[in-house]
N, C-alpha and C. Protein backbone atom coordinates (compact mmCIF):
# COMPACT_ATOMS: atom_id res chain seq x y z
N UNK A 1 113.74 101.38 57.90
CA UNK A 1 113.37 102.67 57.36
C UNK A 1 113.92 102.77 55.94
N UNK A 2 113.23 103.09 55.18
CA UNK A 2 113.40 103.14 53.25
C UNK A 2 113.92 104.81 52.90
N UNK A 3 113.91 105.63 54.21
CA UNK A 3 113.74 107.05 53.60
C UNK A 3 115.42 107.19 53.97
N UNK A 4 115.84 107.90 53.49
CA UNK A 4 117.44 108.55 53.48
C UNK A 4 117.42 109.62 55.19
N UNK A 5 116.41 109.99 55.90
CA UNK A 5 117.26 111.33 56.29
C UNK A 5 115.85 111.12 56.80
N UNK A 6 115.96 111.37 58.82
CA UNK A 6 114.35 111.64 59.45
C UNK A 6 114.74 113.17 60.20
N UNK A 7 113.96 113.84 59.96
CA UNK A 7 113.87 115.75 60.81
C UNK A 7 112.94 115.45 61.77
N UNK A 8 113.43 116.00 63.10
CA UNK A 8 112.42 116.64 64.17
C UNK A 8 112.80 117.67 64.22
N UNK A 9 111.60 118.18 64.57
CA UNK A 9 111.40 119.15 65.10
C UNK A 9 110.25 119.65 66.77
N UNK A 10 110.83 119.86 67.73
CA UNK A 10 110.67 119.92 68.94
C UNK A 10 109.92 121.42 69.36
N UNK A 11 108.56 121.07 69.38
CA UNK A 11 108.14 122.95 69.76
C UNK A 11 107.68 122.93 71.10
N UNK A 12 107.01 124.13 71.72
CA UNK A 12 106.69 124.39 73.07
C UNK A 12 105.01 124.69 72.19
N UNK A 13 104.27 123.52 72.46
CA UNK A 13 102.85 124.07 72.19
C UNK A 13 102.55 123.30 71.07
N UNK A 14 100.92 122.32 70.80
CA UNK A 14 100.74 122.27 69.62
C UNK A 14 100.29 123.18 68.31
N UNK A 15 99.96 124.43 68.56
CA UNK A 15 99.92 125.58 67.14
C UNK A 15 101.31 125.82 66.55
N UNK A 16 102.80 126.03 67.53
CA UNK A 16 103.62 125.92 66.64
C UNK A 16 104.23 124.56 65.91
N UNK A 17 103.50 123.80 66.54
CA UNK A 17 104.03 121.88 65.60
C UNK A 17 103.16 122.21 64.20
N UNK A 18 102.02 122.88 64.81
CA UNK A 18 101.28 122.58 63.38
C UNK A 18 101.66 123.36 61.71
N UNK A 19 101.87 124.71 62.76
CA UNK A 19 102.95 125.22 62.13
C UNK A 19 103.99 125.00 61.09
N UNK A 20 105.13 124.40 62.22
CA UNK A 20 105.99 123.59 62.03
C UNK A 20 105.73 122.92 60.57
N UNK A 21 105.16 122.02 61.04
CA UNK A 21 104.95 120.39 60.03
C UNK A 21 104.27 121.00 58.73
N UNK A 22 103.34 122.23 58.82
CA UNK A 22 102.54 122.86 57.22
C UNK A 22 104.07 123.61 56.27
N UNK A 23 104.78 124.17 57.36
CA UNK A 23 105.88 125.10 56.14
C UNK A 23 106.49 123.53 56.05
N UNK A 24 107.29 122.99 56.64
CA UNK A 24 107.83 122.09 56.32
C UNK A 24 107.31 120.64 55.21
N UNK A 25 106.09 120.44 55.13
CA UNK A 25 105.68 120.03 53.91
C UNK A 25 105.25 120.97 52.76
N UNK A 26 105.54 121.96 52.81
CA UNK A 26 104.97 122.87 51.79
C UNK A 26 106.52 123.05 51.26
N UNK A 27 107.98 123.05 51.96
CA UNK A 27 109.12 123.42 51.55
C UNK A 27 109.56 122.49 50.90
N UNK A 28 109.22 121.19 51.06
CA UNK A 28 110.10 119.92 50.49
C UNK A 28 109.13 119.01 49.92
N UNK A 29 109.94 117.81 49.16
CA UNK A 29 109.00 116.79 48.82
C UNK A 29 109.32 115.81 50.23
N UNK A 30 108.63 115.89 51.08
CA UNK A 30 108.94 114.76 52.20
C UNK A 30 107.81 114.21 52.72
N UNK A 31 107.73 113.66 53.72
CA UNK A 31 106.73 112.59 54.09
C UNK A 31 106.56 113.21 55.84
N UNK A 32 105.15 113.55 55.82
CA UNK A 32 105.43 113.81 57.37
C UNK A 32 104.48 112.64 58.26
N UNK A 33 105.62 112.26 58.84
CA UNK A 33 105.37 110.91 59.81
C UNK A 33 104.31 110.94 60.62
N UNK A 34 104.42 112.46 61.20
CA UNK A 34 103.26 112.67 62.50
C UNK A 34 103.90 113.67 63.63
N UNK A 35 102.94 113.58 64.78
CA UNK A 35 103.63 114.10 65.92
C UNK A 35 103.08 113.66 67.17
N UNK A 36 104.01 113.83 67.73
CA UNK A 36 104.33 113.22 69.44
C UNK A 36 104.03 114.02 70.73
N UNK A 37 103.43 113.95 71.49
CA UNK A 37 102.87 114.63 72.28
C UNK A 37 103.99 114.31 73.24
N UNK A 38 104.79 115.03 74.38
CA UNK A 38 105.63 114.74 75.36
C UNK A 38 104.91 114.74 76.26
N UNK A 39 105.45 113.90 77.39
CA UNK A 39 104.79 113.98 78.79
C UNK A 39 104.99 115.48 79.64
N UNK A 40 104.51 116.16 79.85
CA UNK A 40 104.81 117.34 80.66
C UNK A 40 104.94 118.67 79.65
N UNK A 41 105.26 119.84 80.22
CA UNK A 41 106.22 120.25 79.53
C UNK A 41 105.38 120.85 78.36
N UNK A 42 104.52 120.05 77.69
CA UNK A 42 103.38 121.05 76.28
C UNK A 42 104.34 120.91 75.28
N UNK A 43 105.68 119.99 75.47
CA UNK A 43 106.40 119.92 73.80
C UNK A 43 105.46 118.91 73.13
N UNK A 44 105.49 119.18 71.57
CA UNK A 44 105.23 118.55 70.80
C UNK A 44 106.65 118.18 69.50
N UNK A 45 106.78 117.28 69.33
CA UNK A 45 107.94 116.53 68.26
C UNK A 45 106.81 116.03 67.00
N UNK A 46 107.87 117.44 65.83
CA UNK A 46 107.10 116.80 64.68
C UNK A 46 108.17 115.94 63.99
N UNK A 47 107.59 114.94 63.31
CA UNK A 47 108.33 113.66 62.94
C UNK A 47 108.28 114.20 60.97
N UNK A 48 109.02 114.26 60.49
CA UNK A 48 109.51 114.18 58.84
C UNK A 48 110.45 112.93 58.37
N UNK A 49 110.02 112.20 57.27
CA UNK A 49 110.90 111.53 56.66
C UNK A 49 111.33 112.35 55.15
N UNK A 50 112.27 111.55 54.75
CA UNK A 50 112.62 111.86 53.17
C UNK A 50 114.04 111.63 52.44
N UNK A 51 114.34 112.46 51.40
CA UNK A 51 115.70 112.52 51.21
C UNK A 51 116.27 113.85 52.06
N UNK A 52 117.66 113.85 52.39
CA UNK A 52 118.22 114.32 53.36
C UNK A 52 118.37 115.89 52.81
N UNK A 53 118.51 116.06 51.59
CA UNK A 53 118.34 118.14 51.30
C UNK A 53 117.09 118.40 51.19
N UNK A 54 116.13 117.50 51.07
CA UNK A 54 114.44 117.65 51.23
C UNK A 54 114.64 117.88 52.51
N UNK A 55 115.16 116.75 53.57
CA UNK A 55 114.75 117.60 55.08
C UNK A 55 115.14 118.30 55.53
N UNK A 56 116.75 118.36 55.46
CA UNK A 56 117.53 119.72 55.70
C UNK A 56 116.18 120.86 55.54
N UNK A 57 115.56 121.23 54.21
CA UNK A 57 115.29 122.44 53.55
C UNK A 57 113.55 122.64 54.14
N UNK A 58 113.01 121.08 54.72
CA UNK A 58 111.94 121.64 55.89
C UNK A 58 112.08 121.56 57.11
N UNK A 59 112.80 120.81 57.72
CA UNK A 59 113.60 121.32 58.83
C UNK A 59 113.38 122.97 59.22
N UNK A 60 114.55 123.32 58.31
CA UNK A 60 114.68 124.57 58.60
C UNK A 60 113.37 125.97 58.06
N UNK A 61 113.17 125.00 57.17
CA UNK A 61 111.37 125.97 57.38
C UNK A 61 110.60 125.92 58.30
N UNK A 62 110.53 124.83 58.73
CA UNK A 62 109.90 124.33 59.94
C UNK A 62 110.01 124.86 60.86
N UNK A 63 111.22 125.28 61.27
CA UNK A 63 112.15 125.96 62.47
C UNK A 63 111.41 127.48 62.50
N UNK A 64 111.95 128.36 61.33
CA UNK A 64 111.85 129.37 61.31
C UNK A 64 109.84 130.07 61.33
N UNK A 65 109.06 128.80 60.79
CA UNK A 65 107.49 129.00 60.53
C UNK A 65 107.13 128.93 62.26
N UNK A 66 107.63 127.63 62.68
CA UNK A 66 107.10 127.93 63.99
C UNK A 66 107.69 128.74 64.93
N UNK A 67 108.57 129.48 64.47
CA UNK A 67 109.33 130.49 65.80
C UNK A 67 108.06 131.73 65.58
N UNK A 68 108.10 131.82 64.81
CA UNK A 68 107.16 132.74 64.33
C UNK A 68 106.39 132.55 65.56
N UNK A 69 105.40 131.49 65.39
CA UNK A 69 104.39 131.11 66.38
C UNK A 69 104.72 130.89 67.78
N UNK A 70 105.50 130.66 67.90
CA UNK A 70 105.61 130.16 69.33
C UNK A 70 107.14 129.46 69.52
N UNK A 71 107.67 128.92 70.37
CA UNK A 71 108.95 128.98 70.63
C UNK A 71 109.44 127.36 69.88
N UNK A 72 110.52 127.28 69.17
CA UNK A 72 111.11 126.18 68.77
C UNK A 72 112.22 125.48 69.94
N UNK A 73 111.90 124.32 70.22
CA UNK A 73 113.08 123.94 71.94
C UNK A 73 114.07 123.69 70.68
N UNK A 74 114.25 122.51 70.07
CA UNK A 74 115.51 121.91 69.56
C UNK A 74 114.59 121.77 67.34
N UNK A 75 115.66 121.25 67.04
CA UNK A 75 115.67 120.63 65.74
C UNK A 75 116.52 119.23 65.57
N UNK A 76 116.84 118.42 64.65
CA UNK A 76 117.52 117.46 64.56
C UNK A 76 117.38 117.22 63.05
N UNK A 77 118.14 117.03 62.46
CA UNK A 77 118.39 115.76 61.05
C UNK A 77 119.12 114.86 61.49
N UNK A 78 118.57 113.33 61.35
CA UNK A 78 119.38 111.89 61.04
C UNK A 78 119.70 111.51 59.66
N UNK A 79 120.73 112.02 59.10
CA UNK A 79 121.15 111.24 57.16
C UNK A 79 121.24 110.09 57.62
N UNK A 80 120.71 108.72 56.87
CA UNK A 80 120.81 107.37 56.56
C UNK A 80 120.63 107.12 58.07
N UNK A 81 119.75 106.87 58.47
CA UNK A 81 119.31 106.24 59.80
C UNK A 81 119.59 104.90 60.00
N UNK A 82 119.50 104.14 61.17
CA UNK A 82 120.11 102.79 60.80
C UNK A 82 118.81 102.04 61.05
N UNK A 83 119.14 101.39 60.41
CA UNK A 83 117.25 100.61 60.99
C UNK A 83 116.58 100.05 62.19
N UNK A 84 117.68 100.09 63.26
CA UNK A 84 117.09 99.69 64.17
C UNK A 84 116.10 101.08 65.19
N UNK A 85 116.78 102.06 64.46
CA UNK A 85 115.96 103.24 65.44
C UNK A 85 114.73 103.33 64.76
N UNK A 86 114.07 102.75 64.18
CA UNK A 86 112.66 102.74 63.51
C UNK A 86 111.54 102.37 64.49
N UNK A 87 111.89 102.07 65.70
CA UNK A 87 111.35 101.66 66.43
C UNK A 87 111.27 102.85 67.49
N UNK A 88 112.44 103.38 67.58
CA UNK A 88 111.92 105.09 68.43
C UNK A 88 111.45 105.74 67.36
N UNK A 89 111.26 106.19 66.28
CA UNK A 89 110.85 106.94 65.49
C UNK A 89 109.45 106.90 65.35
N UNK A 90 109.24 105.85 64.83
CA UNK A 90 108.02 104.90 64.58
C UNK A 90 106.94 104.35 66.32
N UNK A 91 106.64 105.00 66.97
CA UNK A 91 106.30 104.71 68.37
C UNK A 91 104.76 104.97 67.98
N UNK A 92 104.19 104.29 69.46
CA UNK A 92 103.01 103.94 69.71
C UNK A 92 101.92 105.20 69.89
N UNK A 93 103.10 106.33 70.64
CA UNK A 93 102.38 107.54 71.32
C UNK A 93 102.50 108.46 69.71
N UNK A 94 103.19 108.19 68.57
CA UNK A 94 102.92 108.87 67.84
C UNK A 94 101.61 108.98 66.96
N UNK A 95 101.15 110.07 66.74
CA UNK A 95 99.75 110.46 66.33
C UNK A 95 100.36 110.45 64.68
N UNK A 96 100.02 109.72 64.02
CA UNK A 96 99.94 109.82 62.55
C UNK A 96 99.23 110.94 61.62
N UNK A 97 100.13 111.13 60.68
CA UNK A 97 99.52 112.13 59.57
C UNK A 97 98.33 111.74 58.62
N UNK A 98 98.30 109.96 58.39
CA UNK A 98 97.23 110.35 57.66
C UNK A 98 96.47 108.92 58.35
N UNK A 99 96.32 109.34 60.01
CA UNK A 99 95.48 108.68 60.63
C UNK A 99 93.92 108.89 60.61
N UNK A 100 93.11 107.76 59.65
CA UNK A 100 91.91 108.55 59.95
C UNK A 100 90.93 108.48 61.29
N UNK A 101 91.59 108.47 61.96
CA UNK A 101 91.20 108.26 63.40
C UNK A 101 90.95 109.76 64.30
N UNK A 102 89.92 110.98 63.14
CA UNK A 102 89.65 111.93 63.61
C UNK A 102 88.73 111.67 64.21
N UNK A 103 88.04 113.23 64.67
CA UNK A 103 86.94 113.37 65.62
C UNK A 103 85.57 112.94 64.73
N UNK A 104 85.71 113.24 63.42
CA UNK A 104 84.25 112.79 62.44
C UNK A 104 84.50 111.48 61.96
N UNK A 105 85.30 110.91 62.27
CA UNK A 105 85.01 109.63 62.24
C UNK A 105 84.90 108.80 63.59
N UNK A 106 85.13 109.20 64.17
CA UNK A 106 84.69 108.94 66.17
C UNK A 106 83.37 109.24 66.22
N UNK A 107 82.83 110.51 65.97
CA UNK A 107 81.55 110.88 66.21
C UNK A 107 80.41 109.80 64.80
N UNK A 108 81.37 109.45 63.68
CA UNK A 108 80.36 108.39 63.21
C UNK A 108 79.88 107.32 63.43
N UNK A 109 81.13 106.45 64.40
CA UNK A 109 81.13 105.72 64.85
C UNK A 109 80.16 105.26 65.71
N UNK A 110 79.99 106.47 66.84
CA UNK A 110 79.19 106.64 68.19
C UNK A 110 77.69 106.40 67.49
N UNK A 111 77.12 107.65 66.74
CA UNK A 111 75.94 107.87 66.42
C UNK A 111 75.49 106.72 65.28
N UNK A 112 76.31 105.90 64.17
CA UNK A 112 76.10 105.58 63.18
C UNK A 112 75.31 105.41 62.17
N UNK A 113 76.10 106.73 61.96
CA UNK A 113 75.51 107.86 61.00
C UNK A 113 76.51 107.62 59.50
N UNK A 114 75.92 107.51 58.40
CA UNK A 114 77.19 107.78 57.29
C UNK A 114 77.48 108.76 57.09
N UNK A 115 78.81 109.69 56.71
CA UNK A 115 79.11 110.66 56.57
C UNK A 115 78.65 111.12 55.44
N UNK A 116 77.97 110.58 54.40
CA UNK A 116 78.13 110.55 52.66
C UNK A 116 76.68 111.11 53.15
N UNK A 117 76.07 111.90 51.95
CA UNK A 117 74.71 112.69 52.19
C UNK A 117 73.88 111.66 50.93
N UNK A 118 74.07 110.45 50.39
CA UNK A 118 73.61 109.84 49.36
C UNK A 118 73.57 108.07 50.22
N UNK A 119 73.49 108.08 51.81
CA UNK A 119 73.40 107.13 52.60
C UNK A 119 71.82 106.18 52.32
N UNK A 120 71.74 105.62 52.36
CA UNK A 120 70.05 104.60 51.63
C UNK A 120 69.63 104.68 53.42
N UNK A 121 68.39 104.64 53.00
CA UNK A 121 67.54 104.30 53.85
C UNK A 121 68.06 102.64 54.94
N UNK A 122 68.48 102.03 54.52
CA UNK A 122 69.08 100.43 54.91
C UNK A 122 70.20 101.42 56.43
N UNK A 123 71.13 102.44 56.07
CA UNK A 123 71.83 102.77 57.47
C UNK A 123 71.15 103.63 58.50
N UNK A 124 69.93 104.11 57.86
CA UNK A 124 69.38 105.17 58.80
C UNK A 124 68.30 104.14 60.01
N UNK A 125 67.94 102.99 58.82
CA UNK A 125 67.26 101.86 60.02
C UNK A 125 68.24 101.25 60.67
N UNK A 126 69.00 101.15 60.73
CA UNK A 126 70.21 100.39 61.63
C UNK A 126 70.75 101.11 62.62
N UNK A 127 70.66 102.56 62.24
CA UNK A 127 70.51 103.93 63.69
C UNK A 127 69.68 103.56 64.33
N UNK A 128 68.10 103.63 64.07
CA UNK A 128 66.97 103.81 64.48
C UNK A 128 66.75 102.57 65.48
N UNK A 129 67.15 101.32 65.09
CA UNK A 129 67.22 100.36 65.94
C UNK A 129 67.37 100.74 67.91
N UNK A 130 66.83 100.40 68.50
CA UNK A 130 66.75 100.70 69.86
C UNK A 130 67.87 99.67 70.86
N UNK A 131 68.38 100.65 71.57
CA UNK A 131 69.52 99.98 72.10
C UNK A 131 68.96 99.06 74.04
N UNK A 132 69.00 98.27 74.03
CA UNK A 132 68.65 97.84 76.02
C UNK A 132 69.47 99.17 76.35
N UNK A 133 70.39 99.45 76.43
CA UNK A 133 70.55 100.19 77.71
C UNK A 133 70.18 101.34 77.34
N UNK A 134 69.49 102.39 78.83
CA UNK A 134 68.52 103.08 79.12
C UNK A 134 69.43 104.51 78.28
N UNK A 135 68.62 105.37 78.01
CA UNK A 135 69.15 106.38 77.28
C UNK A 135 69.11 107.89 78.27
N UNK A 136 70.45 108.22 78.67
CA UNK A 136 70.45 109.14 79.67
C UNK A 136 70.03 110.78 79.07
N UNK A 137 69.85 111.51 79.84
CA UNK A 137 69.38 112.83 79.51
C UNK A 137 70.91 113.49 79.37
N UNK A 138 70.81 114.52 78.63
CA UNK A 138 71.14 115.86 77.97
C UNK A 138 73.22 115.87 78.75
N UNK A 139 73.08 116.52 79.74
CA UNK A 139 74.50 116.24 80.66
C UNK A 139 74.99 114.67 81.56
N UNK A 140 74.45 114.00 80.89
CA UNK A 140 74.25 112.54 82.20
C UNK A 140 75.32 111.84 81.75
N UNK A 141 76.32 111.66 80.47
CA UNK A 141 77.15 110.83 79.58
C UNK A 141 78.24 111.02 81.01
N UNK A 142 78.45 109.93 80.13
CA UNK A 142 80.39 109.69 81.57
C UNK A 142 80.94 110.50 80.23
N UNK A 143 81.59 111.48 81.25
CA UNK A 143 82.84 112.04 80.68
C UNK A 143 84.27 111.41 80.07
N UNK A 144 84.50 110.42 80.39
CA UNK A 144 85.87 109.96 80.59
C UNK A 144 85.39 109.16 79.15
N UNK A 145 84.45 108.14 78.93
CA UNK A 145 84.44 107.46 78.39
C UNK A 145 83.10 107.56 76.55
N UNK A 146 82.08 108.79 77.10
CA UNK A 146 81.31 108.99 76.38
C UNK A 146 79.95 107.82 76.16
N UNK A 147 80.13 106.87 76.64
CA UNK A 147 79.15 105.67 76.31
C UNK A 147 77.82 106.18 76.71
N UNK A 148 76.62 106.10 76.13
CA UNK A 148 75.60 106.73 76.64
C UNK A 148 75.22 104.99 77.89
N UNK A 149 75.71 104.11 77.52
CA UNK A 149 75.31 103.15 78.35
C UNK A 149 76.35 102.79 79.69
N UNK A 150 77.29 103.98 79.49
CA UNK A 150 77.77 103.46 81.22
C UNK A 150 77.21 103.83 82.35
N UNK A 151 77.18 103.87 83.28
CA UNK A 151 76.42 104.14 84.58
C UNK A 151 76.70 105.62 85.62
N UNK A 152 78.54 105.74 85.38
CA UNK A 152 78.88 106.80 85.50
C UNK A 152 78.55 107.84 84.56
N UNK A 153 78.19 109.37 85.83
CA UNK A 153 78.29 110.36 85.19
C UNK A 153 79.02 111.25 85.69
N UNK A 154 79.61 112.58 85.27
CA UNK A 154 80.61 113.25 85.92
C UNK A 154 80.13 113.82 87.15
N UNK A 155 81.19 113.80 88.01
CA UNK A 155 81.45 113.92 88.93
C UNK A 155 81.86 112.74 90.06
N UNK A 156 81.03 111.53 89.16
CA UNK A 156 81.07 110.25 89.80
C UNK A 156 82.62 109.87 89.87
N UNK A 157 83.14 108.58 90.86
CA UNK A 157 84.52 108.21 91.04
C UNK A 157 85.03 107.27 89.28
N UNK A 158 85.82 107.87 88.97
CA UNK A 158 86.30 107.01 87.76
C UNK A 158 86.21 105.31 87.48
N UNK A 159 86.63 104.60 88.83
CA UNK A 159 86.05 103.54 89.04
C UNK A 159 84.73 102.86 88.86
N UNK A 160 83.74 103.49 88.49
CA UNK A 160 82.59 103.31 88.14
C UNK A 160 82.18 103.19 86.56
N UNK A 161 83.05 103.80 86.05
CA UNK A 161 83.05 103.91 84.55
C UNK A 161 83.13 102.37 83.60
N UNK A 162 82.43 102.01 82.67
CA UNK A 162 82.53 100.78 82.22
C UNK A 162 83.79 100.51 81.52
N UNK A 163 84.37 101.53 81.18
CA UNK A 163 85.61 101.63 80.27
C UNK A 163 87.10 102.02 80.81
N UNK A 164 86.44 101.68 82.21
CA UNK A 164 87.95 102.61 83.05
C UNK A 164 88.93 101.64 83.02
N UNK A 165 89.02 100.82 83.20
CA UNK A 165 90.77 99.56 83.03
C UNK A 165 91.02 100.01 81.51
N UNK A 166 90.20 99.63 80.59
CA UNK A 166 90.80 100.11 79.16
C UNK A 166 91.30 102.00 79.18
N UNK A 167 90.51 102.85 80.03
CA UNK A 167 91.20 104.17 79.51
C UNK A 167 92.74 103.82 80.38
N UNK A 168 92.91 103.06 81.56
CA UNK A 168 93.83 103.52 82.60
C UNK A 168 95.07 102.64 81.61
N UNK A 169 94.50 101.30 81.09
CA UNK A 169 95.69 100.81 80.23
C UNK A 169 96.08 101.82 79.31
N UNK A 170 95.63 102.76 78.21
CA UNK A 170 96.14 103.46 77.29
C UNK A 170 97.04 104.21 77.65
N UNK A 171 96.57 105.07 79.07
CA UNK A 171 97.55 106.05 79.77
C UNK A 171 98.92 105.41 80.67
């Protein structure tokens, strides 16, 4: 870790993380890492790096923006972290800040579609292209997985789903 000083901040709910993490980059010059979804419970842990009176000073904005909203469980500052905890900090289940791994780029993915309104004719034929597997009606998509080509549809047993070992590994 290169940064002097990492802040959590621990809320009950994701509107007060979001909270949270907007006063707290709006109070300091810091770096916000992301946030962590807990198992149970509806806490969310927002993750801040920086120098250590930068986080002190969103920290505690942080604290006070999301009480506002909704309940703050804990806070924390680490000054000079040691490097081996970069590895709890830095985790797998954490959702990144400037992950572009939103919903409009998921949904471009699926349909492939360019997001840009100046797209050539060359990506709209590469949509248009026809897929083998059969194209289900209106409510028919597997829920779990979205593929218009899996076989499951909701209500069906999860086991049926083409993507179910990969969703059950993630979880």
């Amino acid at each position: 870790m290169v940064q002097n000083a990492v802040g959590l901040i621990e809320t009950v709910g994701l509107t007060a993380a979001i909270e949270a993490a907007d006063a707290a980059v709006k109070a300091a010059n810091i770096k916000l890492i992301g946030y962590e979804l807990t198992k149970g419970g509806g806490m969310v842990v927002v993750k801040l790096s920086g120098d250590v009176g930068a986080i002190q000073a969103a920290v505690e904005a942080g604290r006070l923006a999301a009480g506002q909203v909704g309940r703050v469980w804990a806070t924390h500052i680490m000054p000079r972290p040691h490097q081996e905890t970069a590895g709890l900090v830095y985790t797998r289940e954490t959702i990144r800040a400037n992950d572009d791994t939103g919903i409009a780029a998921k949904e471009q993915q699926e349909t492939g579609k360019a997001s840009e309104p100046g797209a050539g004719p060359a990506v709209q034929a590469q949509a248009a292209v026809p897929t083998a597997a059969p194209v289900k009606k209106g409510g028919e998509i597997c829920n779990l997985c979205g593929d218009p080509a899996c076989p499951r549809k909701k209500g069906d047993p999860k086991a049926t789903c083409l993507h179910y070992n990969k969703i059950k590994e993630d979880e």
